[in-house]
Protein backbone atom coordinates (compact mmCIF):
# COMPACT_ATOMS: atom_id res chain seq x y z
CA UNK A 1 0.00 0.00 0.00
CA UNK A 2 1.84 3.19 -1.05
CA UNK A 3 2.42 5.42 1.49
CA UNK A 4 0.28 8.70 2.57
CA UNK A 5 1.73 12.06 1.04
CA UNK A 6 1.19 13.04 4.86
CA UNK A 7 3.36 10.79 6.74
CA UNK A 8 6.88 12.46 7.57
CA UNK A 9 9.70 9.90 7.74
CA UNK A 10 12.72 10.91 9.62
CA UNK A 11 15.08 11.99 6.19
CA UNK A 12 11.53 14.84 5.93
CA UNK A 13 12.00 16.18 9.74
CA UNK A 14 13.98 19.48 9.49
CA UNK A 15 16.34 21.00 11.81
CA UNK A 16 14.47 24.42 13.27
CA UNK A 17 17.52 26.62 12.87
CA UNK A 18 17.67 25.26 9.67
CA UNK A 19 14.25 26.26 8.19
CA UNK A 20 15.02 29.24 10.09
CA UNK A 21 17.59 30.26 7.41
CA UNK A 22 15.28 28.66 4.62
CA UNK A 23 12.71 31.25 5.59
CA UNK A 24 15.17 33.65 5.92
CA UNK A 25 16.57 33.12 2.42
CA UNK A 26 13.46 32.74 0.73
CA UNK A 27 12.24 35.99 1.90
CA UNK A 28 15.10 37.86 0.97
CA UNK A 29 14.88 36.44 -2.38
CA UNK A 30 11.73 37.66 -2.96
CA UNK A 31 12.43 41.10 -1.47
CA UNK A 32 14.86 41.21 -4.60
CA UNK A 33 12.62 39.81 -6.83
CA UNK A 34 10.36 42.39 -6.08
CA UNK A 35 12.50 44.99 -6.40
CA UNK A 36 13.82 43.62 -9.94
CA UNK A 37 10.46 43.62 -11.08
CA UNK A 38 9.75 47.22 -10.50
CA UNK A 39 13.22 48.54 -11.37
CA UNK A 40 12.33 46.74 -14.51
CA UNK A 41 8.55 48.24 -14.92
CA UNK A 42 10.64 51.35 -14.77
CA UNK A 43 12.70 50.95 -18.10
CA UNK A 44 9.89 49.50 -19.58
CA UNK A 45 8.20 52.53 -19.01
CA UNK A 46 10.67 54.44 -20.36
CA UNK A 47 10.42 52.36 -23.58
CA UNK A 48 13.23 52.83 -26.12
CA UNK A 49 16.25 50.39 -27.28
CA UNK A 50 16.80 50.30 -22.93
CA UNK A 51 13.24 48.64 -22.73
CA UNK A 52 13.82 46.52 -25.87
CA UNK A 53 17.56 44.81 -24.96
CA UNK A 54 16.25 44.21 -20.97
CA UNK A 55 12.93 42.67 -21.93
CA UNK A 56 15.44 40.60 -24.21
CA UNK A 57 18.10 39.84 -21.44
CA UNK A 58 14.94 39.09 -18.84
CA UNK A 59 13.69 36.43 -21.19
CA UNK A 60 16.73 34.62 -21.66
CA UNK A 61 17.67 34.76 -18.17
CA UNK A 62 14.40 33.37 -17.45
CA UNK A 63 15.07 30.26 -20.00
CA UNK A 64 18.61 29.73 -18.61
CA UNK A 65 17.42 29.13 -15.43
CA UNK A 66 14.94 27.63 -15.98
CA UNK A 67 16.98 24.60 -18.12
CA UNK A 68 20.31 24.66 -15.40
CA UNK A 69 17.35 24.23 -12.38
CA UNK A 70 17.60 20.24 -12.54
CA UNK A 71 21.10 20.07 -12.90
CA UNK A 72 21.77 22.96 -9.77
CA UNK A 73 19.31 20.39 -7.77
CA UNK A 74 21.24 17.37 -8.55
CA UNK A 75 24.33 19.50 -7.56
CA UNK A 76 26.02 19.04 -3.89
CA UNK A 77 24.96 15.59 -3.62
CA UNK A 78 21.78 14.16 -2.27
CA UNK A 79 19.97 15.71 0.24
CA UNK A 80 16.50 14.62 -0.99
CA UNK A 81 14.71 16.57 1.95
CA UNK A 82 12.05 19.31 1.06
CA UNK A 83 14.25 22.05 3.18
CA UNK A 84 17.33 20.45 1.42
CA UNK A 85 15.66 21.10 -2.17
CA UNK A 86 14.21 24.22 -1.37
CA UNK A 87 17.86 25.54 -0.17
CA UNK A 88 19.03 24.63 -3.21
CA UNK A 89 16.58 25.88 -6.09
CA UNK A 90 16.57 29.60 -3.56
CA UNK A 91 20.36 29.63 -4.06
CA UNK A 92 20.02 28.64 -7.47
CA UNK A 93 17.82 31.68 -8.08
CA UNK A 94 19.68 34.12 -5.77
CA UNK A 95 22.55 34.77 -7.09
CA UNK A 96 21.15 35.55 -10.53
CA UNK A 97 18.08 38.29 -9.05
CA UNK A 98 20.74 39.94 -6.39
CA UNK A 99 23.10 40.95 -9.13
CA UNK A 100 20.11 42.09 -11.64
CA UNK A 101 19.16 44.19 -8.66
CA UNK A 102 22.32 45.52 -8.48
CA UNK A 103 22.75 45.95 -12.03
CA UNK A 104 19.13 47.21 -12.60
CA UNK A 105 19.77 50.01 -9.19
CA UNK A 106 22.76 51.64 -10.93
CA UNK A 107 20.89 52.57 -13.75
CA UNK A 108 17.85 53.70 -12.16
């Protein structure tokens, strides 16, 4: 009989200091992504060949990540546990939306 998708096993039980940091992380990457999305509504705005090249960079930063996901989850070894996968697709994402905010915060 397969097993209920609400039974933990031990390998699913989380450290508290640990999803501590998870939340942690995950709310400072969307803080970013926020901001990345409205420092980008801004140069769309704007419109002109500034608009044009960042909706182009923005798409194919969105398809690069998208297609080097598995691979960054199959990174590091494997830690199979939901906070283990979720630490890894945040820092996946991370690094990419802190430096766009950068990037995108110089030129605003």
């Amino acid at each position: 009989m397969p097993k209920s998708r609400d039974t933990l096993t031990p390998a699913m039980v989380a450290d508290p200091a640990g999803l501590a940091q998870l939340a942690f992380d995950g709310w400072q990457l969307s803080f970013d992504m926020a901001m990345v999305i409205w420092l980008r509504s801004i140069r769309f705005a704007a419109g002109g060949k500034g608009a044009e090249g960042e909706g182009r960079r923005m798409v194919s930063e969105k398809v690069e990540a998208g297609a080097t996901l598995l691979t960054a989850m199959w990174g590091d070894g494997l830690d199979w546990t939901p906070q283990g996968a979720a630490m890894r697709a945040l820092s996946h994402y991370a690094g990419p939306v802190r430096a766009n905010r950068r990037r995108l915060s110089k030129t605003a």
